[in-house]
N, C-alpha and C. Protein backbone atom coordinates (compact mmCIF):
# COMPACT_ATOMS: atom_id res chain seq x y z
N UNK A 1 118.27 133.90 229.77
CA UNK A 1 117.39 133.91 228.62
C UNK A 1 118.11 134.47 227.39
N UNK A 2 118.84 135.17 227.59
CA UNK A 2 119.47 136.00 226.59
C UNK A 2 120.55 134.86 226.29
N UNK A 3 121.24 134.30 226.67
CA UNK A 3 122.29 133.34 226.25
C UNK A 3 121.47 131.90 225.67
N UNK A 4 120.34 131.37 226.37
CA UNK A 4 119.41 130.56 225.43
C UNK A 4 119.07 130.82 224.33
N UNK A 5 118.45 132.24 224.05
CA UNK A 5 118.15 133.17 222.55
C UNK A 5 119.52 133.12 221.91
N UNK A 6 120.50 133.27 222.03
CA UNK A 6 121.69 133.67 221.13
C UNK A 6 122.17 132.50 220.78
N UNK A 7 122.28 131.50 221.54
CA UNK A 7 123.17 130.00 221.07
C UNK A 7 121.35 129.28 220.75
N UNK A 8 120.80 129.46 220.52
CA UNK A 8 119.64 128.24 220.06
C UNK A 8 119.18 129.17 219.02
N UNK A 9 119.06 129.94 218.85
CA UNK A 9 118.89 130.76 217.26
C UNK A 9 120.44 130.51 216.57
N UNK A 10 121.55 130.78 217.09
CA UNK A 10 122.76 130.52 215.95
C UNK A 10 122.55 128.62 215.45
N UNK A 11 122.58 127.91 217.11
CA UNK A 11 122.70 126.53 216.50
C UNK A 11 121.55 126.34 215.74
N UNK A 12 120.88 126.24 215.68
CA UNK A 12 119.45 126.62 214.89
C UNK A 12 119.56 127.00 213.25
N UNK A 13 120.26 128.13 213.31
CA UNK A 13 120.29 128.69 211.72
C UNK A 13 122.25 128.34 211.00
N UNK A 14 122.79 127.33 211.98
CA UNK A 14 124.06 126.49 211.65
C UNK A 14 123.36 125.51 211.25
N UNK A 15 122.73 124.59 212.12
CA UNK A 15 122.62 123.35 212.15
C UNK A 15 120.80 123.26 210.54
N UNK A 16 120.53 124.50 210.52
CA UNK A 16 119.30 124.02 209.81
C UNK A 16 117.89 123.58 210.55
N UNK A 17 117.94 123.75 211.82
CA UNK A 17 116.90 123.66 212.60
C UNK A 17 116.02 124.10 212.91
N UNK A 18 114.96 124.04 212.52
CA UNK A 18 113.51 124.75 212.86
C UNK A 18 113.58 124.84 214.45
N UNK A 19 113.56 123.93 214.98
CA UNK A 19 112.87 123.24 216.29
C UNK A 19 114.09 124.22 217.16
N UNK A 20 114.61 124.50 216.62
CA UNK A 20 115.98 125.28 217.44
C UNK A 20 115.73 126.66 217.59
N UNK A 21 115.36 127.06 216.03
CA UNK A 21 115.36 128.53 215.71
C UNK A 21 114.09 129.01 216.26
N UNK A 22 112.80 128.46 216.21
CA UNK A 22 111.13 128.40 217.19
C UNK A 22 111.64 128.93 218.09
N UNK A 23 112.88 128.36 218.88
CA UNK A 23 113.18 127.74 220.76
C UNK A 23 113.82 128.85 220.94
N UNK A 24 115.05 129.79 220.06
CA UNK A 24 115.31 130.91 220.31
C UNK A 24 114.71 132.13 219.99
N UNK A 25 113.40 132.34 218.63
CA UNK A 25 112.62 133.21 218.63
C UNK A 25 112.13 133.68 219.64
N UNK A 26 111.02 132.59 220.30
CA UNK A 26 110.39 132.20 221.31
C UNK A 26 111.25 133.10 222.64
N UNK A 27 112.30 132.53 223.39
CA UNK A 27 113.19 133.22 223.87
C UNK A 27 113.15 134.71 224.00
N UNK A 28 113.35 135.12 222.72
CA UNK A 28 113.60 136.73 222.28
C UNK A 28 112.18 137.08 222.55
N UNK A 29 111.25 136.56 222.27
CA UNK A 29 109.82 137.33 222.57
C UNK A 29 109.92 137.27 223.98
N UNK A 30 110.00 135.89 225.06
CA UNK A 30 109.92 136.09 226.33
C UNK A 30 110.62 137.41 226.63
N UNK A 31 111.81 137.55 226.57
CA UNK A 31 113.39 138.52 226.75
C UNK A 31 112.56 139.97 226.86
N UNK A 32 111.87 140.28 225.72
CA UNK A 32 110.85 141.42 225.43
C UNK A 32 109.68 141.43 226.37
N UNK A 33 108.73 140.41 226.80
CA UNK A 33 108.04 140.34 227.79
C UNK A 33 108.50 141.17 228.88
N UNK A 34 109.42 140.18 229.29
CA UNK A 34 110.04 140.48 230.65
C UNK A 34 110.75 141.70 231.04
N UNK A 35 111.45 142.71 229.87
CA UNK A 35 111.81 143.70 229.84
C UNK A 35 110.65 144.73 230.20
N UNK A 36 109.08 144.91 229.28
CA UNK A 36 108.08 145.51 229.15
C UNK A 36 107.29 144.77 230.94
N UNK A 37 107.81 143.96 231.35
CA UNK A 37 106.99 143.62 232.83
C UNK A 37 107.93 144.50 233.88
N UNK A 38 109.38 144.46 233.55
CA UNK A 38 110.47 145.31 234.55
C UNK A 38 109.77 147.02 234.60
N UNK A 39 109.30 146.90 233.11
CA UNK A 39 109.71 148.64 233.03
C UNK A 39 108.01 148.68 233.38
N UNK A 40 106.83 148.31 233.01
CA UNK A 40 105.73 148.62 233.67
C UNK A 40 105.47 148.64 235.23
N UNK A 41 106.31 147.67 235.93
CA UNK A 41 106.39 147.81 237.28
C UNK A 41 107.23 148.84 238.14
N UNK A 42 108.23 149.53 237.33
CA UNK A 42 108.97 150.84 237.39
C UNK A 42 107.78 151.95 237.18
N UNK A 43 107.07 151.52 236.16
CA UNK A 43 106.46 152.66 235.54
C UNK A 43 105.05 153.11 237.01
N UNK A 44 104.84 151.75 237.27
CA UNK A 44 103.66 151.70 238.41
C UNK A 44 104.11 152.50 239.43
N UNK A 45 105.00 152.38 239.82
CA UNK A 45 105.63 152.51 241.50
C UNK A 45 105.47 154.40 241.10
N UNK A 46 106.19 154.78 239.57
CA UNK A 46 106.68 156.43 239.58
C UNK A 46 104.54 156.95 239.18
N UNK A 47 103.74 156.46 238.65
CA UNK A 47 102.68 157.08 237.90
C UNK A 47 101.06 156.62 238.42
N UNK A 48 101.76 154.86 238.81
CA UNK A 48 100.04 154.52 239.17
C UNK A 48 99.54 153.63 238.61
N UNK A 49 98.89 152.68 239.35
CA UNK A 49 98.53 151.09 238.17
C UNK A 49 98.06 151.56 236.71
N UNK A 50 97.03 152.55 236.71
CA UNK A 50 96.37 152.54 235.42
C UNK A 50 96.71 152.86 234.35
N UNK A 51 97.91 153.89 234.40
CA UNK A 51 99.05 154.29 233.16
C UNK A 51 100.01 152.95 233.01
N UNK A 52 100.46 151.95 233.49
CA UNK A 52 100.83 150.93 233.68
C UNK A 52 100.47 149.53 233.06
N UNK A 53 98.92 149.89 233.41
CA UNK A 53 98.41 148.46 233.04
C UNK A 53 97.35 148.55 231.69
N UNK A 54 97.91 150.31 231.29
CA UNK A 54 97.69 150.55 229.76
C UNK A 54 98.68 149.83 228.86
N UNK A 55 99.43 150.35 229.42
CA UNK A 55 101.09 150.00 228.59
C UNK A 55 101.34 148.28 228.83
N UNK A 56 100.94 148.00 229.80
CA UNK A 56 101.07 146.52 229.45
C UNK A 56 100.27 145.68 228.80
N UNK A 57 99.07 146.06 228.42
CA UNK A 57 98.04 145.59 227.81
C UNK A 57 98.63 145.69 226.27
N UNK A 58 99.16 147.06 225.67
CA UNK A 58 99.60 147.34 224.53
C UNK A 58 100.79 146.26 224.47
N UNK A 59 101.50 146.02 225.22
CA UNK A 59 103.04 145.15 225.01
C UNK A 59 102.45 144.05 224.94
N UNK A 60 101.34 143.59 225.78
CA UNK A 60 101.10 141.95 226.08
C UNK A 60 100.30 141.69 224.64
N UNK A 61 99.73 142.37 223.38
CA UNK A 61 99.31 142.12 222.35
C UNK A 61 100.00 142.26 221.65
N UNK A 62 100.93 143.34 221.15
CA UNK A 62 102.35 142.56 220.81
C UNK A 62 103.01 141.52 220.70
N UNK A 63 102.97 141.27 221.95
CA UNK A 63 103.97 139.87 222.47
C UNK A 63 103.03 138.92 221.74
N UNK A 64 101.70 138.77 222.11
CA UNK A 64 101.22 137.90 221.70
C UNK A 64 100.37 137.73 220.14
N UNK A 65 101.09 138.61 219.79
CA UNK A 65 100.71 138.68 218.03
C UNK A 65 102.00 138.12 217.46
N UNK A 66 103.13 138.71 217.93
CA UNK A 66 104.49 138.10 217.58
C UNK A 66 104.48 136.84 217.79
N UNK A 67 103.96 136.77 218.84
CA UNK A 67 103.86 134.80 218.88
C UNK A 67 103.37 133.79 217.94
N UNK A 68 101.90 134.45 217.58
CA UNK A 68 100.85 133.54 216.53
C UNK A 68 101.57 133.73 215.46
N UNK A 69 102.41 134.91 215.07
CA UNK A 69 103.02 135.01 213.49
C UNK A 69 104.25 134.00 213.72
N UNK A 70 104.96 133.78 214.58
CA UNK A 70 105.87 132.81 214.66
C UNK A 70 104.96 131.24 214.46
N UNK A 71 104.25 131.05 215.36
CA UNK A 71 103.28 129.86 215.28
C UNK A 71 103.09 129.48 213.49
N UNK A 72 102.85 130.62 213.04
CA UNK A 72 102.14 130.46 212.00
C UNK A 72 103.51 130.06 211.06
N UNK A 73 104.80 130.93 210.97
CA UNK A 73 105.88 130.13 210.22
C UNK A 73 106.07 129.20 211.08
N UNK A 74 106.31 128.77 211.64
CA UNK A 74 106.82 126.93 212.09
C UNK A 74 105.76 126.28 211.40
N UNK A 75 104.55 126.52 211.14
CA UNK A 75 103.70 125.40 210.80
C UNK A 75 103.69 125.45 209.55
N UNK A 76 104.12 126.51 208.77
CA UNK A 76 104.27 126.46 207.48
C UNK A 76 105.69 125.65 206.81
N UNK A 77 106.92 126.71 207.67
CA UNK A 77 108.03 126.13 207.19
C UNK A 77 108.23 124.60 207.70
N UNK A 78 107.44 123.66 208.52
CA UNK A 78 107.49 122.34 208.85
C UNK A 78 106.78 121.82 207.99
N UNK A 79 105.70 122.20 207.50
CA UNK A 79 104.88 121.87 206.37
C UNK A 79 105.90 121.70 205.20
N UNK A 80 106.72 122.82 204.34
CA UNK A 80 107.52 122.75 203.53
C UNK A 80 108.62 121.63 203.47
N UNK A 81 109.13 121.75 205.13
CA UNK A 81 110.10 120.89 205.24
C UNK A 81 109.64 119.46 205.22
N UNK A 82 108.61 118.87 205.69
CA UNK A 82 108.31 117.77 205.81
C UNK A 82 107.58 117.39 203.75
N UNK A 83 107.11 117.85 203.31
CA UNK A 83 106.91 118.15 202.07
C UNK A 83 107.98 117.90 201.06
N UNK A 84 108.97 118.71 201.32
CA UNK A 84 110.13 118.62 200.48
C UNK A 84 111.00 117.50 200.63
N UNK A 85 111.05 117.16 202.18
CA UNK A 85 112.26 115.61 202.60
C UNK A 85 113.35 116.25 203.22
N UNK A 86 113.53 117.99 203.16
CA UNK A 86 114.26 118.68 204.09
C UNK A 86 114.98 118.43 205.65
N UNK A 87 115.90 118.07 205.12
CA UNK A 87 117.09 117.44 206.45
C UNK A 87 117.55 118.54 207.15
N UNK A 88 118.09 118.45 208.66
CA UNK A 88 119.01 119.38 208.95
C UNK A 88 119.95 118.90 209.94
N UNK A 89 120.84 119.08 210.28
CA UNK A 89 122.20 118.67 211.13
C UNK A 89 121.81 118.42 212.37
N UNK A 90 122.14 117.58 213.13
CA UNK A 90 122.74 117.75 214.51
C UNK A 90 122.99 118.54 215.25
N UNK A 91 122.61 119.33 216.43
CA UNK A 91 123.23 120.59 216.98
C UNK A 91 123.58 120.20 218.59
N UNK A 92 124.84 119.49 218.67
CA UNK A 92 125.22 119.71 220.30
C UNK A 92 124.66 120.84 221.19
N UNK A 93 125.73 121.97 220.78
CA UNK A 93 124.85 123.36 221.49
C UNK A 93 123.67 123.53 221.75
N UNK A 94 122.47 123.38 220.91
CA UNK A 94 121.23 123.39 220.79
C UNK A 94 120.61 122.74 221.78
N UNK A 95 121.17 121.07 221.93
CA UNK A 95 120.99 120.27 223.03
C UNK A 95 121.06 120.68 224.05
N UNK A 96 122.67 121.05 224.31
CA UNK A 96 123.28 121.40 225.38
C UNK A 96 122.32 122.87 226.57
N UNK A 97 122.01 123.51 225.65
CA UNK A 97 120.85 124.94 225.67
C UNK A 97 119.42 124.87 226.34
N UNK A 98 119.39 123.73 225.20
CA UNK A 98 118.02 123.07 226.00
C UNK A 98 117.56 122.35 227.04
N UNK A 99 118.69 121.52 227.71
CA UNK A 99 119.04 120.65 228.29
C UNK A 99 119.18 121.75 229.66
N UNK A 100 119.40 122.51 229.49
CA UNK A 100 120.35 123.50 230.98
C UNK A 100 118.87 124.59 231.31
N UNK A 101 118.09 124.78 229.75
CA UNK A 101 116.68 125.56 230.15
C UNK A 101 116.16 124.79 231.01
N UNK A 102 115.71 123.63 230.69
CA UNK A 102 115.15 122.89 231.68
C UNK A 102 114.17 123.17 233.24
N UNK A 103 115.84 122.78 233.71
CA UNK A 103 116.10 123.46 235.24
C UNK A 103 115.97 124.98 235.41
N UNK A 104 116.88 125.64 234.81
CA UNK A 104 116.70 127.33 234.74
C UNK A 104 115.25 127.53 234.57
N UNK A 105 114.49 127.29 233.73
CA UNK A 105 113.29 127.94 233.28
C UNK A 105 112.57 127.42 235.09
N UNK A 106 112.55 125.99 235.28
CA UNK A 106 111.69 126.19 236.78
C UNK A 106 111.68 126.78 237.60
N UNK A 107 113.06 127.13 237.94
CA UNK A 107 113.82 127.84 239.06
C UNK A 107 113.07 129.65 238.91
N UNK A 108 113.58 129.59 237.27
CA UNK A 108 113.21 130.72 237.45
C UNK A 108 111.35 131.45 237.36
N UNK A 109 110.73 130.68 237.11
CA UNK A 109 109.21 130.29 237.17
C UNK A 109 108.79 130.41 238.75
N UNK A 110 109.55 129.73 239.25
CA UNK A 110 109.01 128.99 241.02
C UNK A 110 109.47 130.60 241.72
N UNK A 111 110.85 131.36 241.13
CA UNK A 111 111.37 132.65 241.95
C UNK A 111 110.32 133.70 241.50
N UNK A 112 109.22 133.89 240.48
CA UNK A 112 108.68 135.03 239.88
C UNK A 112 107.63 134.93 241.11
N UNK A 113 106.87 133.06 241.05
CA UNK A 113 105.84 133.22 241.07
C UNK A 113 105.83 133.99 242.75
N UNK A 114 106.87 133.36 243.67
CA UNK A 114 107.05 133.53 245.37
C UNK A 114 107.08 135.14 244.81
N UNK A 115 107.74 136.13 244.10
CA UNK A 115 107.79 137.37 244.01
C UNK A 115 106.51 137.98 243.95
N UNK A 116 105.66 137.22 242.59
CA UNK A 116 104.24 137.62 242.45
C UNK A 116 103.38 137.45 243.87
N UNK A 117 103.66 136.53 244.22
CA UNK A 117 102.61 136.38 245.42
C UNK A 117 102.91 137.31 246.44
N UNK A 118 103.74 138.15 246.89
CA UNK A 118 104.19 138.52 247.73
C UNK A 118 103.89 140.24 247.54
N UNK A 119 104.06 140.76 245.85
CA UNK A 119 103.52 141.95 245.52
C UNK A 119 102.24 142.34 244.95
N UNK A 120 101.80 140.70 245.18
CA UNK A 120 100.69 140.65 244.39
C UNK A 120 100.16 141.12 242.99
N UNK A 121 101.49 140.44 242.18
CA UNK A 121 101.47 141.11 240.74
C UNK A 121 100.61 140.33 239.93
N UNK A 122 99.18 140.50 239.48
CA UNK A 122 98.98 139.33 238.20
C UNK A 122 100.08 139.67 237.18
N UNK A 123 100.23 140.93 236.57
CA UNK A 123 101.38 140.72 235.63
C UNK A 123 102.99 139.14 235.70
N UNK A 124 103.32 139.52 237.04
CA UNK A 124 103.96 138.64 237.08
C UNK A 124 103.94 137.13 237.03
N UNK A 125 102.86 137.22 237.49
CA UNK A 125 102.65 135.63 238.17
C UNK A 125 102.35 134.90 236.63
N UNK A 126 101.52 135.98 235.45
CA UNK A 126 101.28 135.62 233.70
C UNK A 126 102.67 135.37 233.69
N UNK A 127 104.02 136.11 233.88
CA UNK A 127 105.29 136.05 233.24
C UNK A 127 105.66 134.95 233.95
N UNK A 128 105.80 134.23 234.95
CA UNK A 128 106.16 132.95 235.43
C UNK A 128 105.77 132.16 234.79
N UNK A 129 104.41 132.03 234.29
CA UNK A 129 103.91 131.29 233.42
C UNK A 129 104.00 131.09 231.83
N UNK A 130 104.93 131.87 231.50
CA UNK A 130 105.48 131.85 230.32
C UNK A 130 106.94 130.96 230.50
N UNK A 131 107.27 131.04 231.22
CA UNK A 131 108.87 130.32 232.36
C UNK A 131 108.88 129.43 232.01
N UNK A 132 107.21 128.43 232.96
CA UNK A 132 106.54 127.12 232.49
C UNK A 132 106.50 126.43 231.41
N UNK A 133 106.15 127.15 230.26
CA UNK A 133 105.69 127.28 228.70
C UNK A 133 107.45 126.92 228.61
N UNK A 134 107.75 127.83 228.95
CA UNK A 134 109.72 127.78 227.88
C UNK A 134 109.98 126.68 228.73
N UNK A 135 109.96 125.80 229.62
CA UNK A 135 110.25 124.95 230.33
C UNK A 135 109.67 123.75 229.24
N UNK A 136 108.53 123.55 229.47
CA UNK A 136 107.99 122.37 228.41
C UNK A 136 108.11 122.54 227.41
N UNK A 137 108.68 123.79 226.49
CA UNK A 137 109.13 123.72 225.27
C UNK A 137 110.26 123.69 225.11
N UNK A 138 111.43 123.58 226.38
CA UNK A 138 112.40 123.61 226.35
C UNK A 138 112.72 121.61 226.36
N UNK A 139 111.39 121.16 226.92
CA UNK A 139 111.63 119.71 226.80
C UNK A 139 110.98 118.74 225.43
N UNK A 140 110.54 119.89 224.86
CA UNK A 140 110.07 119.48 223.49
C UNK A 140 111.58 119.27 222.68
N UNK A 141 112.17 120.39 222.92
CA UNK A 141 113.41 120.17 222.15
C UNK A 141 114.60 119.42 222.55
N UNK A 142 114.25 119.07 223.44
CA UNK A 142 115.25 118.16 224.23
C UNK A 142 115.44 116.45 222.97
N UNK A 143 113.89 116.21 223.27
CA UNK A 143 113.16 114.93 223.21
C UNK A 143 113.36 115.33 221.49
N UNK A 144 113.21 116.18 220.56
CA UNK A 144 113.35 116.29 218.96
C UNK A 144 114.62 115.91 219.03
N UNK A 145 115.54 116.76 219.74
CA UNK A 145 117.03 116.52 219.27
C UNK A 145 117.82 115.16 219.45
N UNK A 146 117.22 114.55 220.85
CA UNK A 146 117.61 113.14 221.28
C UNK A 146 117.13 112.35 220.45
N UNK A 147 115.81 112.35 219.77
CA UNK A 147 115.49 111.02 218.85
C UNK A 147 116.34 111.72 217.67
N UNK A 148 116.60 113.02 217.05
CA UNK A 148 117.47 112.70 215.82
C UNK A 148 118.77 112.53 215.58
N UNK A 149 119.60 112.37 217.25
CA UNK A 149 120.41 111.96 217.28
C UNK A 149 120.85 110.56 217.63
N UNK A 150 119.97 109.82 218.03
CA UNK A 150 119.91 108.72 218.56
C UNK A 150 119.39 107.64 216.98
N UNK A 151 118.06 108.17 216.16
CA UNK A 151 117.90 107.46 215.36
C UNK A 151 118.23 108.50 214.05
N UNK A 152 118.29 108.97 214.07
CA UNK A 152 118.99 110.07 212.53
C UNK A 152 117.65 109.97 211.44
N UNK A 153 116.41 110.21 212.30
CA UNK A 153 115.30 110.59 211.75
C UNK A 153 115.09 111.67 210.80
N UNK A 154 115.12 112.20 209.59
CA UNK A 154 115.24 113.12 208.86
C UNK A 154 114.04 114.48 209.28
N UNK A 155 113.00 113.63 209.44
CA UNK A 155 111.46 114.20 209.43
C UNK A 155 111.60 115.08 211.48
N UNK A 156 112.03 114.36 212.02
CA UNK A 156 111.79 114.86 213.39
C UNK A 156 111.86 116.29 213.94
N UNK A 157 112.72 117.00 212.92
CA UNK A 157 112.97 118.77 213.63
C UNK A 157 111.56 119.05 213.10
N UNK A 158 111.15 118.63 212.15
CA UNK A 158 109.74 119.57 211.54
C UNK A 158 108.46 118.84 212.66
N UNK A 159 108.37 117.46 213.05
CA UNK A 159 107.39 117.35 213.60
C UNK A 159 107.73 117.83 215.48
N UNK A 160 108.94 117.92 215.75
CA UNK A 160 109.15 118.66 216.95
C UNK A 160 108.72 120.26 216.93
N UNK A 161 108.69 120.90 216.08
CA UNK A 161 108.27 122.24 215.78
C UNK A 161 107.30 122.17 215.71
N UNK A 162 106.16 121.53 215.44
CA UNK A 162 105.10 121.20 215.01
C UNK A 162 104.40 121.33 216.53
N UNK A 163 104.74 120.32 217.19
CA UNK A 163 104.85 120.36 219.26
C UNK A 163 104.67 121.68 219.58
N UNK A 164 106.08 122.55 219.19
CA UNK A 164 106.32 123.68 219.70
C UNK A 164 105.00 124.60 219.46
N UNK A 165 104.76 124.66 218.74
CA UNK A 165 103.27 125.48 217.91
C UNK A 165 102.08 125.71 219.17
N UNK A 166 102.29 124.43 219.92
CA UNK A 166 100.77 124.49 220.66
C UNK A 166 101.63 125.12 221.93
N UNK A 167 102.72 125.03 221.88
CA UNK A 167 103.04 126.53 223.43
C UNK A 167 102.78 128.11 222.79
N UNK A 168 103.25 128.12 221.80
CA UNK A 168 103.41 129.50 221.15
C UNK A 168 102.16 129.61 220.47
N UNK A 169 100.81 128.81 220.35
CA UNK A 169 99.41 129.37 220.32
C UNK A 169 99.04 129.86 221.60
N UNK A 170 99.24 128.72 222.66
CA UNK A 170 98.82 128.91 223.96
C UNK A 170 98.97 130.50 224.63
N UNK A 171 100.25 130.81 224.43
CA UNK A 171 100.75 132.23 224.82
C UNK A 171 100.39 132.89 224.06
N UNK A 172 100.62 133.06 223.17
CA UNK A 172 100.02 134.08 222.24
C UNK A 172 98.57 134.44 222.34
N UNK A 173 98.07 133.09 222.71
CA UNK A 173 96.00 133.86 222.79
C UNK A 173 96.19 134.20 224.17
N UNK A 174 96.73 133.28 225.33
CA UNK A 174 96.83 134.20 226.83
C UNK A 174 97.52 135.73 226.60
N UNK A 175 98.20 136.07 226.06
CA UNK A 175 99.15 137.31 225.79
C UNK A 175 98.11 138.14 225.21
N UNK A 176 97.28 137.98 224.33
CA UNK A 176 96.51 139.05 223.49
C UNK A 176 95.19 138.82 224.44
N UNK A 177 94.93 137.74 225.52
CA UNK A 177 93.25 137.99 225.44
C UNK A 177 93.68 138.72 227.40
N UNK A 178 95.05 138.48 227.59
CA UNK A 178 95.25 138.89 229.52
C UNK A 178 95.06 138.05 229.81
N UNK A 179 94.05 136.44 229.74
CA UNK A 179 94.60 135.49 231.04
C UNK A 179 95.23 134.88 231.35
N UNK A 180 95.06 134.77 232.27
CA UNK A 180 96.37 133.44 233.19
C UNK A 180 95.75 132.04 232.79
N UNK A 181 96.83 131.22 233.22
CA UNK A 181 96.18 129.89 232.98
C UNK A 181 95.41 129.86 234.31
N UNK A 182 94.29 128.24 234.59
CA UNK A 182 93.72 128.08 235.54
C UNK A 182 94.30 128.19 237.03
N UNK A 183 95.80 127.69 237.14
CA UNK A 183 96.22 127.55 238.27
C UNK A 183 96.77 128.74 238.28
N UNK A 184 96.69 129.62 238.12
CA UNK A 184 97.20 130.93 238.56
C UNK A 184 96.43 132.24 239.19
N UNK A 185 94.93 131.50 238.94
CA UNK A 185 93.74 132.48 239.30
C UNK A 185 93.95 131.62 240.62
N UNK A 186 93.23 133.23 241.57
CA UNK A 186 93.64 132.97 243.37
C UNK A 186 92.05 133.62 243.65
């Protein structure tokens, strides 16, 4: 995750890419999730669910406020960009990033959730499901970058960001309100 965040935010703010720079924000918020899920489940084991699942409640509105304010620039700066006629480059890397999340994001989704089930974490089994999310937004950007390399569409990074918006609402209201999606309730 950390090497997705670092090369899809640089190719992103090289190449002029919204749909890139979303894909590594995005990233960096998961990165933060998952750090605040390590250390609340440390925190459980030394203190006790309920000091725990204070502190994660506080991080998981965070997370998911950081999200809607991101939501909210992509839909603006795609607005601008599509408005203005705002072009941006090509990004191999970006591709290449996205292309390799793919697979990684399932793998690593399918390893949380067998973990969750087994410690019976809802925390976790929510963070697998963010995995999911970076998975289909990892194929949002797949599919932006292939049509603007394939047809050299000017308009496409802003309406691929545009895509991205409805993962990073999605999480963001699961993140601030605690639920899981449907298939995750047992």
């Amino acid at each position: 995750m950390t090497v997705e965040a670092v090369v899809a935010i640089a190719s992103g703010v090289a190449a002029g890419s919204l749909v890139l720079l979303a894909f590594g924000l995005d990233s960096v918020i998961e990165l933060a999730s998952a750090g605040v899920l390590m250390w609340r489940l440390a925190v459980e084991l030394r203190r006790g669910r309920a000091f725990s699942e204070r502190a994660e409640h506080l991080a998981r509105r965070i997370a998911g406020t950081l999200l809607l304010l991101l939501a909210a620039y992509v839909v603006i700066a795609a607005g601008w960009r599509l408005w203005t006629g705002a072009s941006e480059a090509f990004s191999w890397p970006g591709l290449v990033i996205a292309l390799i999340a793919i697979p990684a994001m399932r793998y690593l989704a399918y390893r949380k959730l067998a973990i969750a089930e087994k410690i019976g974490s809802r925390a976790l089994r929510a963070d697998a499901m963010e995995a999911v999310a970076c998975g289909w937004l990892s194929f949002v950007v797949v599919a932006t970058l292939a049509i603007q390399w394939l047809f050299g569409a000017w308009w496409i990074d802003s309406v691929g960001s545009l895509a991205i918006v409805y993962f990073l609402v999605k999480e963001g209201r699961e993140a601030l309100s605690g639920d899981e999606c449907d298939c995750c309730r047992g």
